[in-house]
N, C-alpha and C. Protein backbone atom coordinates (compact mmCIF):
# COMPACT_ATOMS: atom_id res chain seq x y z
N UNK A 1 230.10 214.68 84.53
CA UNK A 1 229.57 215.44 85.63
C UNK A 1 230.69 215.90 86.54
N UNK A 2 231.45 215.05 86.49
CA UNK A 2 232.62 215.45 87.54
C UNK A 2 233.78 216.61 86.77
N UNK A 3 233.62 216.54 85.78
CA UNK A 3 234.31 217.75 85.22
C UNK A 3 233.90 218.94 85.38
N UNK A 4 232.24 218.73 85.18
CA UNK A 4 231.36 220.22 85.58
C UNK A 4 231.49 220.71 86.83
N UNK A 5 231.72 219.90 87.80
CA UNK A 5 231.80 219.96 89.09
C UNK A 5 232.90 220.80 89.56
N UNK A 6 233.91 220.21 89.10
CA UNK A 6 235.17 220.50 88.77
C UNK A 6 235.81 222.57 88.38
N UNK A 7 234.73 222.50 87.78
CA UNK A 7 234.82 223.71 87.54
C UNK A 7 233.70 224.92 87.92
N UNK A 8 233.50 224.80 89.79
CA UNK A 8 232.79 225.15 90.29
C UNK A 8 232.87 226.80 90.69
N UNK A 9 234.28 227.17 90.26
CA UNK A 9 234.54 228.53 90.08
C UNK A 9 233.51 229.32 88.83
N UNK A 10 233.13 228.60 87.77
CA UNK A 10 232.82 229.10 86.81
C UNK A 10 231.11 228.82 86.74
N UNK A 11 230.98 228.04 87.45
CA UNK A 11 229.81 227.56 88.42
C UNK A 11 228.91 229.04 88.72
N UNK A 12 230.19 229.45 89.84
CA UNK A 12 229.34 230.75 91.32
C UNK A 12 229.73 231.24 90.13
N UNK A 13 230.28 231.86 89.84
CA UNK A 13 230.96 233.48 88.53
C UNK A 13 229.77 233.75 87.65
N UNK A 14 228.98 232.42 87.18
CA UNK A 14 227.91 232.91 86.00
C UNK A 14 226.44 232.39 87.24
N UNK A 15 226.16 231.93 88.47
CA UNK A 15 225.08 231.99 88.56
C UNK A 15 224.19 230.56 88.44
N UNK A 16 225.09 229.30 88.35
CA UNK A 16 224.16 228.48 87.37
C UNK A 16 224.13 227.17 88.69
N UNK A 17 222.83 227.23 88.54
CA UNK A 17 221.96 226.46 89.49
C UNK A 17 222.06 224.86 88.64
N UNK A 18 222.27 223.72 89.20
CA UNK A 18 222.22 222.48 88.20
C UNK A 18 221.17 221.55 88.92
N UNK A 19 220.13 221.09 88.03
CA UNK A 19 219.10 220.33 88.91
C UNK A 19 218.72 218.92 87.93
N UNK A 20 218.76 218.39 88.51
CA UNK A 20 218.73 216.69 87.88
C UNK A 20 217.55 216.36 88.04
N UNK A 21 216.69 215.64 87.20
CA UNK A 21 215.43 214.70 86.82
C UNK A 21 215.98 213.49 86.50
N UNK A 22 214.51 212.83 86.93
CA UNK A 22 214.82 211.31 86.60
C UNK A 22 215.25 210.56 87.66
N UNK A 23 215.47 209.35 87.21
CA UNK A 23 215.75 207.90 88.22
C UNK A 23 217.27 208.03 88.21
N UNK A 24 217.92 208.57 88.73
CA UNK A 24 219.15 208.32 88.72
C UNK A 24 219.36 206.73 89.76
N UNK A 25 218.59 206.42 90.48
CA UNK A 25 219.41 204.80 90.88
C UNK A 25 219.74 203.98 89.35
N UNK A 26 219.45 204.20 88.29
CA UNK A 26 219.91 203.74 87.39
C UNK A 26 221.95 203.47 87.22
N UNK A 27 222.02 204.73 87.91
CA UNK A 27 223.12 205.42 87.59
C UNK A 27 223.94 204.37 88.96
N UNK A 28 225.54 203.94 88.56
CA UNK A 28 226.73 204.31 89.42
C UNK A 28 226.47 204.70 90.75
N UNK A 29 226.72 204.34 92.03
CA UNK A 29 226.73 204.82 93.14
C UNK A 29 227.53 206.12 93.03
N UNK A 30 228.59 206.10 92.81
CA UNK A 30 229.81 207.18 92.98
C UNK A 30 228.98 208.87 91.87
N UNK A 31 228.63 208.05 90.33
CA UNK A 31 228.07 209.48 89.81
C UNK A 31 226.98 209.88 90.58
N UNK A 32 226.28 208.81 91.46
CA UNK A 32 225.11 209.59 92.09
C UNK A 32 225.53 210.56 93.31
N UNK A 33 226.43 210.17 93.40
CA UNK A 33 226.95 211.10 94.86
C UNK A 33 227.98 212.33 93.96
N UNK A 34 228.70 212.30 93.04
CA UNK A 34 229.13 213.44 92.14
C UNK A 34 228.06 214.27 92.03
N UNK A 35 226.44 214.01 91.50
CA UNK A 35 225.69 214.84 90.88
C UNK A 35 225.00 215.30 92.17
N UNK A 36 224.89 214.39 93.52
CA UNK A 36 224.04 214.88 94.42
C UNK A 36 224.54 216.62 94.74
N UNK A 37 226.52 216.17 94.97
CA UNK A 37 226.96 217.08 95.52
C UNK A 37 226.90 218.44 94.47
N UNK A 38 227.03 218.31 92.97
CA UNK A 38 227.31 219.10 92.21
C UNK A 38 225.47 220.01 92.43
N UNK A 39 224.85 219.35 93.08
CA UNK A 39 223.48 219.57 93.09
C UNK A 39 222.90 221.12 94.35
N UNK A 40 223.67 219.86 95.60
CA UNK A 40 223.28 220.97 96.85
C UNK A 40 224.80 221.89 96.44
N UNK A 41 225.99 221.81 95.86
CA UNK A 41 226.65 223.32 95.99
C UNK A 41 226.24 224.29 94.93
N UNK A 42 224.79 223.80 94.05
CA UNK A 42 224.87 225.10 93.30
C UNK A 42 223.33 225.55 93.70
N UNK A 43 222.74 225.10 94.52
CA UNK A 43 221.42 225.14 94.82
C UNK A 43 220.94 226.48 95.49
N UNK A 44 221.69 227.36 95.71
CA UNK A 44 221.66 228.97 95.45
C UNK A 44 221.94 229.75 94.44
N UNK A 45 222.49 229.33 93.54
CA UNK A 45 223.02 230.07 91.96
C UNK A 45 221.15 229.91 91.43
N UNK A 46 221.24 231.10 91.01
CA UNK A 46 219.95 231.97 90.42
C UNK A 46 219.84 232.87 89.06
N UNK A 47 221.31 232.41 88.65
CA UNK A 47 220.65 232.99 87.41
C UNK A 47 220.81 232.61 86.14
N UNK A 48 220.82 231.02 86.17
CA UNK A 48 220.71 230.34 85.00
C UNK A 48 220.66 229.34 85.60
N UNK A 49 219.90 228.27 85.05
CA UNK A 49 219.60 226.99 85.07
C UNK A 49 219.81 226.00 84.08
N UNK A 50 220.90 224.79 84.68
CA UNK A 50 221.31 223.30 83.76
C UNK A 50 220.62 222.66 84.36
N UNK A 51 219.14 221.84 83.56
CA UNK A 51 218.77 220.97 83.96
C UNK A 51 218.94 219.79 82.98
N UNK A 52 219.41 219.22 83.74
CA UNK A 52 219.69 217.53 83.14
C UNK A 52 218.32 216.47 83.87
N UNK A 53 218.30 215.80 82.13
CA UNK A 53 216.93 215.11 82.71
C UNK A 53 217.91 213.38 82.04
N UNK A 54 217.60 212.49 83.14
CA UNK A 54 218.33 211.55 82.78
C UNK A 54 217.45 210.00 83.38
N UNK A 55 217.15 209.51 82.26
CA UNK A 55 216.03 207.76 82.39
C UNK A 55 214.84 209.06 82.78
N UNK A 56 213.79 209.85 82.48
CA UNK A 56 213.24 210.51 83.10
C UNK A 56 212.12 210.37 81.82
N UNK A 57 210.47 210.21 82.71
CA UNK A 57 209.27 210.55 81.92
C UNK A 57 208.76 211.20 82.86
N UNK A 58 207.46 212.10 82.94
CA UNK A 58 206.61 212.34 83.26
C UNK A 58 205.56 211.68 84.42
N UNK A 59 205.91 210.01 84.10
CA UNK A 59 205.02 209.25 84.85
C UNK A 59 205.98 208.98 85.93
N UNK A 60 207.12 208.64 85.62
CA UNK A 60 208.26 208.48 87.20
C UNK A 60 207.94 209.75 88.08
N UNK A 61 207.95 210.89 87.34
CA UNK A 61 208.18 212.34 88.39
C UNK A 61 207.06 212.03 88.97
N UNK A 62 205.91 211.89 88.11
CA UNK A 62 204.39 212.10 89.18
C UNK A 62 204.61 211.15 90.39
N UNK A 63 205.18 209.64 89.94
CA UNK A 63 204.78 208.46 91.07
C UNK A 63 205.87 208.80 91.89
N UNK A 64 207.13 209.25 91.59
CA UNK A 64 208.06 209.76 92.70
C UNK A 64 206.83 210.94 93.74
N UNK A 65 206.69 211.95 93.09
CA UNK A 65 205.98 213.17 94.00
C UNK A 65 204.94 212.23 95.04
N UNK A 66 203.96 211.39 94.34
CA UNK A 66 203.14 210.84 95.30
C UNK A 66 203.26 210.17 96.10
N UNK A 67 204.76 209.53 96.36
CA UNK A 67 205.28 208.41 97.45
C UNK A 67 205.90 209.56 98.03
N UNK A 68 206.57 210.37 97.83
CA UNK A 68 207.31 211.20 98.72
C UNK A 68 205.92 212.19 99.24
N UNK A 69 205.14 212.49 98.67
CA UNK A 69 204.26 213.35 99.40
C UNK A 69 203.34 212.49 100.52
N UNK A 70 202.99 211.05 100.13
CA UNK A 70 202.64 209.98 101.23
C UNK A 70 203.74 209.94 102.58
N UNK A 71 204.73 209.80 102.36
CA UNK A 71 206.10 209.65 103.34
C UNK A 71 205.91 210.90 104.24
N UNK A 72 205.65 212.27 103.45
CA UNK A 72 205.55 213.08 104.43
C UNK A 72 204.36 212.91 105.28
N UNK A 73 203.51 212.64 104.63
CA UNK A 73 201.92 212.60 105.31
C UNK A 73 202.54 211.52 106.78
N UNK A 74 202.82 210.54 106.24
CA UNK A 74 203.42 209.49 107.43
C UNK A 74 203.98 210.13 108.13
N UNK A 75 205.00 210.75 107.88
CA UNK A 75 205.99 211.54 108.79
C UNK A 75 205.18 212.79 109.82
N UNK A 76 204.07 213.07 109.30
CA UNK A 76 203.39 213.89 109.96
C UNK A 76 203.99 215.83 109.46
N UNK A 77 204.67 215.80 108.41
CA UNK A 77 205.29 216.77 107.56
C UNK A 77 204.19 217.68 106.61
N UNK A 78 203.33 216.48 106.30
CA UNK A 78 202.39 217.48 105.72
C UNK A 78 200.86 216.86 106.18
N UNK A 79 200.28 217.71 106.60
CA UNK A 79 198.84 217.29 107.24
C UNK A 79 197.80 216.80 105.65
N UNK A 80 197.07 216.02 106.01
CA UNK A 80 195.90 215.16 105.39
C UNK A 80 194.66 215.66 105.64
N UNK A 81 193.87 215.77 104.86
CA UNK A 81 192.38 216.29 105.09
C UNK A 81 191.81 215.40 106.10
C-alpha cells in the first residue's frame, strides 16, 4: 500500500479514487494509517476506482452501517422516527 501511495503522481494523472472494505483493525496500526491516508488523498479522483476489500463479508459491512448509523442517531446526526 505504501508503494501505491507512493506513487500519488500517477494517482491524480489517471483519476483513481482508492476505497477500502472490510475490518481493517485486523491490520498493523501503521498500514491502517498508510491506507487511511492513501484513502482521504484520493477521495476526489473520479475516474476510476481501486477497491480493495480486505477480512471483508457482507455481514461485517451491514453490522458496521448499523452501529455507525445508531452513533449518529445518538449524536443527534440523523433524526429517528
Amino acid at each position: 500500500m505504501s508503494a501505491l501511495f507512493q506513487s500519488r503522481e500517477n494517482l491524480e494523472k489517471h483519476g483513481v479514487c482508492i476505497r477500502v472494505l472490510g475490518d481493517l483493525t485486523l491490520l498493523p496500526l501503521d498500514l491502517q494509517q498508510h491506507i487511511a491516508r492513501a484513502v482521504v488523498a484520493t477521495r476526489t479522483h473520479n475516474k476510476c476506482f481501486l477497491n480493495v476489500c480486505f477480512a471483508y463479508t457482507s455481514r461485517h459491512e451491514i453490522a458496521n452501517a448499523v452501529r455507525e448509523m445508531a452513533w449518529g442517531v445518538e449524536q443527534g446526526l440523523i433524526k429517528s422516527r
